[in-house]
N, C-alpha and C. Protein backbone atom coordinates (compact mmCIF):
# COMPACT_ATOMS: atom_id res chain seq x y z
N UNK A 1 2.31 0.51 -1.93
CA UNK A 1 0.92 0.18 -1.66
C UNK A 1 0.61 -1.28 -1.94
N UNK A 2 1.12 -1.51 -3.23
CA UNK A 2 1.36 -3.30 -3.37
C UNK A 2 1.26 -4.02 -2.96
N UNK A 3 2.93 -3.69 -1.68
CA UNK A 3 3.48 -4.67 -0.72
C UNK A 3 2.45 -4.36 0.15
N UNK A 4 2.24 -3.59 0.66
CA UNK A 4 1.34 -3.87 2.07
C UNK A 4 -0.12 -4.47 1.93
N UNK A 5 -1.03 -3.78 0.59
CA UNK A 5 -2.04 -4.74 0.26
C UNK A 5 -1.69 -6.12 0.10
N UNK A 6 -0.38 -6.51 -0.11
CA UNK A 6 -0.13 -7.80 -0.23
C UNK A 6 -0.45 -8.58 1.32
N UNK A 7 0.14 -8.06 1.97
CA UNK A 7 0.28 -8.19 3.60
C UNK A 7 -1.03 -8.14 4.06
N UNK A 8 -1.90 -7.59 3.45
CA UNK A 8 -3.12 -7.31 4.30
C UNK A 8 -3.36 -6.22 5.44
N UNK A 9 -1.90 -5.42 5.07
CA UNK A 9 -2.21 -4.12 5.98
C UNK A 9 -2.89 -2.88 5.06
N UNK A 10 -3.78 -2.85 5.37
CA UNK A 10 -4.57 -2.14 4.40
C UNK A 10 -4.83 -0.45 4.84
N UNK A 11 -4.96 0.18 6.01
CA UNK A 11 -4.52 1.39 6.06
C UNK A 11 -2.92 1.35 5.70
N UNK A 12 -2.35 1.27 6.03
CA UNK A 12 -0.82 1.36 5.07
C UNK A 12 -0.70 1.63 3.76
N UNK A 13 -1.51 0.19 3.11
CA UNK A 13 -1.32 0.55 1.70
C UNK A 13 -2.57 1.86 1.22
N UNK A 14 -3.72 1.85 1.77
CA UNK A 14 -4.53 2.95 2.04
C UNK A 14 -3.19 4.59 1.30
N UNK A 15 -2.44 4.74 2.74
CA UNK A 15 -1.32 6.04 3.03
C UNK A 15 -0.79 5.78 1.92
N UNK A 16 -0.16 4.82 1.35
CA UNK A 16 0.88 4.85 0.35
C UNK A 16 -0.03 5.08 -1.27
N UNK A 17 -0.96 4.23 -1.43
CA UNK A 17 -1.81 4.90 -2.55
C UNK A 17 -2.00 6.34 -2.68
N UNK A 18 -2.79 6.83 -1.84
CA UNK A 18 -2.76 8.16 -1.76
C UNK A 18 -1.47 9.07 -1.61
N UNK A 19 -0.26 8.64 -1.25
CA UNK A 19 0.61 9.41 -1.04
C UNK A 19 1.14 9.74 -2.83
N UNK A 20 0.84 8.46 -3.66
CA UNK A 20 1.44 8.54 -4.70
C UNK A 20 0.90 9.28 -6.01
N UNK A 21 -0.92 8.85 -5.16
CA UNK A 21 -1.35 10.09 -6.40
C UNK A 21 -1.17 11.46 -5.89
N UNK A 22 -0.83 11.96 -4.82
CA UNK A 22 -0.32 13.18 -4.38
C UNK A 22 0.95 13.35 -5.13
N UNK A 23 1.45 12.64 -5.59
CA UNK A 23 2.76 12.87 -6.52
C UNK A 23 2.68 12.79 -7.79
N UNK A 24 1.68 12.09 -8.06
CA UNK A 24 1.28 11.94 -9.46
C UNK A 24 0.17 11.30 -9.72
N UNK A 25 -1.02 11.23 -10.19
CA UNK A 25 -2.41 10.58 -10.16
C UNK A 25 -2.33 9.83 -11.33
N UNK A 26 -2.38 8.17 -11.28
CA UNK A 26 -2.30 7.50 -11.85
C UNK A 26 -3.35 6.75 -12.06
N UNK A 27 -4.26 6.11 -13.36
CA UNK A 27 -5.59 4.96 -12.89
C UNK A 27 -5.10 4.04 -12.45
N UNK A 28 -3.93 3.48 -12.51
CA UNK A 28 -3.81 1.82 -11.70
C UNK A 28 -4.01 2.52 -10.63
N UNK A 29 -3.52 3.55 -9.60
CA UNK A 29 -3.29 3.65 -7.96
C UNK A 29 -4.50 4.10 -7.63
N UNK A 30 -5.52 4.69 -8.49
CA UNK A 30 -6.70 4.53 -8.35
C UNK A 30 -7.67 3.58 -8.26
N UNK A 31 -7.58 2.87 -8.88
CA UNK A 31 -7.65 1.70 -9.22
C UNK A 31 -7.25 0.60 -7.77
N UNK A 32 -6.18 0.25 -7.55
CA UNK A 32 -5.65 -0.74 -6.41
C UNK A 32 -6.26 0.27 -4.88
N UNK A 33 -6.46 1.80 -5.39
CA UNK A 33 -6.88 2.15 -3.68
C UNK A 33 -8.51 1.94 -3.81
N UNK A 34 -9.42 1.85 -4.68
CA UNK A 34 -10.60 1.83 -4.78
C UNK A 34 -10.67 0.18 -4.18
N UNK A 35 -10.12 -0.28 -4.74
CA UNK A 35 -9.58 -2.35 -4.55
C UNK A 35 -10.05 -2.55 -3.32
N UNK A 36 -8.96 -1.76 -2.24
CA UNK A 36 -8.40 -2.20 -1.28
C UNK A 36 -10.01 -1.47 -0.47
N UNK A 37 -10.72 -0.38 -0.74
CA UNK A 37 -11.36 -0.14 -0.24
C UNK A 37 -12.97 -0.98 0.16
N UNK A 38 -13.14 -1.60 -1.22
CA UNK A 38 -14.09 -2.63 -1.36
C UNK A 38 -13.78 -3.81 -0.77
N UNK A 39 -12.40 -3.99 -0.49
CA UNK A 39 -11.64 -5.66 0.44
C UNK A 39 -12.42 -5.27 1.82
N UNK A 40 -12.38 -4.00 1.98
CA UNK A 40 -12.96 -3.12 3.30
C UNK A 40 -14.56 -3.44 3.46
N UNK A 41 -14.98 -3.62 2.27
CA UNK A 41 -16.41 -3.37 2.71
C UNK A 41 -17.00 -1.91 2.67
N UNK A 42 -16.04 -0.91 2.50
CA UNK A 42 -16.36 0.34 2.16
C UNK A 42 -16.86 1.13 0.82
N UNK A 43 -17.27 0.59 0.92
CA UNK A 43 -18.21 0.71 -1.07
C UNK A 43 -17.95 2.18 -1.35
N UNK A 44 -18.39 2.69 -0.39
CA UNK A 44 -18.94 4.58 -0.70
C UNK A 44 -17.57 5.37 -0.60
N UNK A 45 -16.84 4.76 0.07
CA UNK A 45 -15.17 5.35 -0.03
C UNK A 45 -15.01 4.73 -1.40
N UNK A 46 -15.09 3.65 -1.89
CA UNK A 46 -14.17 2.94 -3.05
C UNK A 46 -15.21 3.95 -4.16
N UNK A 47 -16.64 4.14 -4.16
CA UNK A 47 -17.48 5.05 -5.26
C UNK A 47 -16.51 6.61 -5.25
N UNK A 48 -15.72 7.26 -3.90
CA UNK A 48 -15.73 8.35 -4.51
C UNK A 48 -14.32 8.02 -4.98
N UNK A 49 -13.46 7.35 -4.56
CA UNK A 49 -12.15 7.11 -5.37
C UNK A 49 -12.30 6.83 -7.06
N UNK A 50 -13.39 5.55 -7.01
CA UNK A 50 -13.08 5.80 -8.47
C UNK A 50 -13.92 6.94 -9.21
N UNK A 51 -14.88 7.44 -8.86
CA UNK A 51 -15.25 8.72 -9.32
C UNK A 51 -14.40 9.82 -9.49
N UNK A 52 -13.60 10.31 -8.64
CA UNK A 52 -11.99 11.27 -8.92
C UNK A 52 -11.48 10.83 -10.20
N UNK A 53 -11.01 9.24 -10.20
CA UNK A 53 -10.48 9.02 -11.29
C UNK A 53 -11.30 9.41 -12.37
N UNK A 54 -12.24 9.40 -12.54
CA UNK A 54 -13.15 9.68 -13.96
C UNK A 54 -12.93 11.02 -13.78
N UNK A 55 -12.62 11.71 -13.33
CA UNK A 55 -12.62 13.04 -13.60
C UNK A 55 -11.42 13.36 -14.04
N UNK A 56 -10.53 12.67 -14.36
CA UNK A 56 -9.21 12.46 -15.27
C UNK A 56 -9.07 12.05 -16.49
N UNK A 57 -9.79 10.71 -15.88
CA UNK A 57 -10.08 9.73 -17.05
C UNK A 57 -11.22 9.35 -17.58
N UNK A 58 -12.31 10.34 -17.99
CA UNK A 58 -13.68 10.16 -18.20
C UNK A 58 -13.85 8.94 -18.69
N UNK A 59 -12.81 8.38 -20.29
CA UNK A 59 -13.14 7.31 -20.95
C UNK A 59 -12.53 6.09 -21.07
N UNK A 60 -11.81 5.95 -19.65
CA UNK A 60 -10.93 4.68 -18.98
C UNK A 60 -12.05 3.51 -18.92
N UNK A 61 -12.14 2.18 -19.79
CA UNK A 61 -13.27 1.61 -19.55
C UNK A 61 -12.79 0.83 -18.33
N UNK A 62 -11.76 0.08 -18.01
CA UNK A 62 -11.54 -0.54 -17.06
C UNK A 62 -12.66 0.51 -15.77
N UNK A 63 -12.12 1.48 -15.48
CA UNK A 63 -12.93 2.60 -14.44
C UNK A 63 -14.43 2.73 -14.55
N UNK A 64 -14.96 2.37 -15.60
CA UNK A 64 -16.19 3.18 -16.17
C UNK A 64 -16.73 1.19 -15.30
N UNK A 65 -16.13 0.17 -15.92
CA UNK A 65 -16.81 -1.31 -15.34
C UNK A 65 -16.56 -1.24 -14.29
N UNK A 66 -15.74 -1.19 -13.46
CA UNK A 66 -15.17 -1.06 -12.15
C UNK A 66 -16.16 -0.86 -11.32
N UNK A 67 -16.65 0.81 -11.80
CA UNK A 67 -17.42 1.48 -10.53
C UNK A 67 -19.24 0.97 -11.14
N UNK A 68 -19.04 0.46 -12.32
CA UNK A 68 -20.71 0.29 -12.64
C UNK A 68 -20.54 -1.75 -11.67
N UNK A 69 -19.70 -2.28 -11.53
CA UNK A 69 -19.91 -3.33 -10.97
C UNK A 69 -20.02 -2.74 -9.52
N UNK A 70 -19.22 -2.19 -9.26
CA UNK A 70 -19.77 -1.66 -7.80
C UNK A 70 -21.26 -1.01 -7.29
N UNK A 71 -21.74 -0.34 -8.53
CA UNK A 71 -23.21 -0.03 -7.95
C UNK A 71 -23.82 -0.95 -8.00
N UNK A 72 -23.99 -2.16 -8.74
CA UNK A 72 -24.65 -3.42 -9.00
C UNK A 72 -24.46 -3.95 -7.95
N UNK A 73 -23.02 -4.18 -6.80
CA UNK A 73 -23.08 -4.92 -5.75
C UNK A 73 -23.82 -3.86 -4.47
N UNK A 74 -23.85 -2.37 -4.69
CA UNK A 74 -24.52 -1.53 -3.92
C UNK A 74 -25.94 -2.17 -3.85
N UNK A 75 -26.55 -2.69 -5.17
CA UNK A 75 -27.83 -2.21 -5.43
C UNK A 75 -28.59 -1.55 -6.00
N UNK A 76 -27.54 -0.41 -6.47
CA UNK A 76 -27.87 0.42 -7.34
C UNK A 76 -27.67 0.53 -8.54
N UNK A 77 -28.81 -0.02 -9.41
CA UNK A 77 -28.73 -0.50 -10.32
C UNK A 77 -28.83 0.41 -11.17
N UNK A 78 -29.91 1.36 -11.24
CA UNK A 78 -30.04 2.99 -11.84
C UNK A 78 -28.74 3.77 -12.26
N UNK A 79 -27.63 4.05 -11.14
CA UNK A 79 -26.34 4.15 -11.46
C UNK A 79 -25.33 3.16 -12.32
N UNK A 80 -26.00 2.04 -12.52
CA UNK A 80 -24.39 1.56 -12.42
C UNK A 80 -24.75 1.39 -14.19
N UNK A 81 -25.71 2.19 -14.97
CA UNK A 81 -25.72 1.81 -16.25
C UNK A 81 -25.66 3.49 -16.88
């Protein structure tokens, strides 16, 4: 997923993130697919990715700032505290 976010092929690394938490659910691959989703402009895909992760990792702070900086760039400021 790395290499291809490296590349800028981003459905690719998209398939390969997800393929890996299908093998094992990790916060970094949560993490780099939420990334790649916001490089997108897709906010509301990258909110429910890292939301899954909290449901693993309720008290991951990296995750917990992550997705509260993301409602702040939503707008949604109510959420993101």
């Amino acid at each position: 997923g790395l290499c291809y976010a490296h590349i800028k092929d981003y459905s690719k690394a998209i398939e390969a993130f997800e393929a890996a938490n299908n093998i094992q659910r990790h916060d970094s691959t949560f993490m780099q697919l939420g990334k790649i989703h916001v490089i997108q402009n897709n906010y509301d895909m990258a909110v429910e990715v890292y939301e899954e992760a909290l449901e693993n990792s309720s008290e991951n702070p990296e995750l917990l700032s992550t997705l509260g900086l993301l409602f702040l760039r939503m707008g949604e400021n109510y959420q993101a505290f």
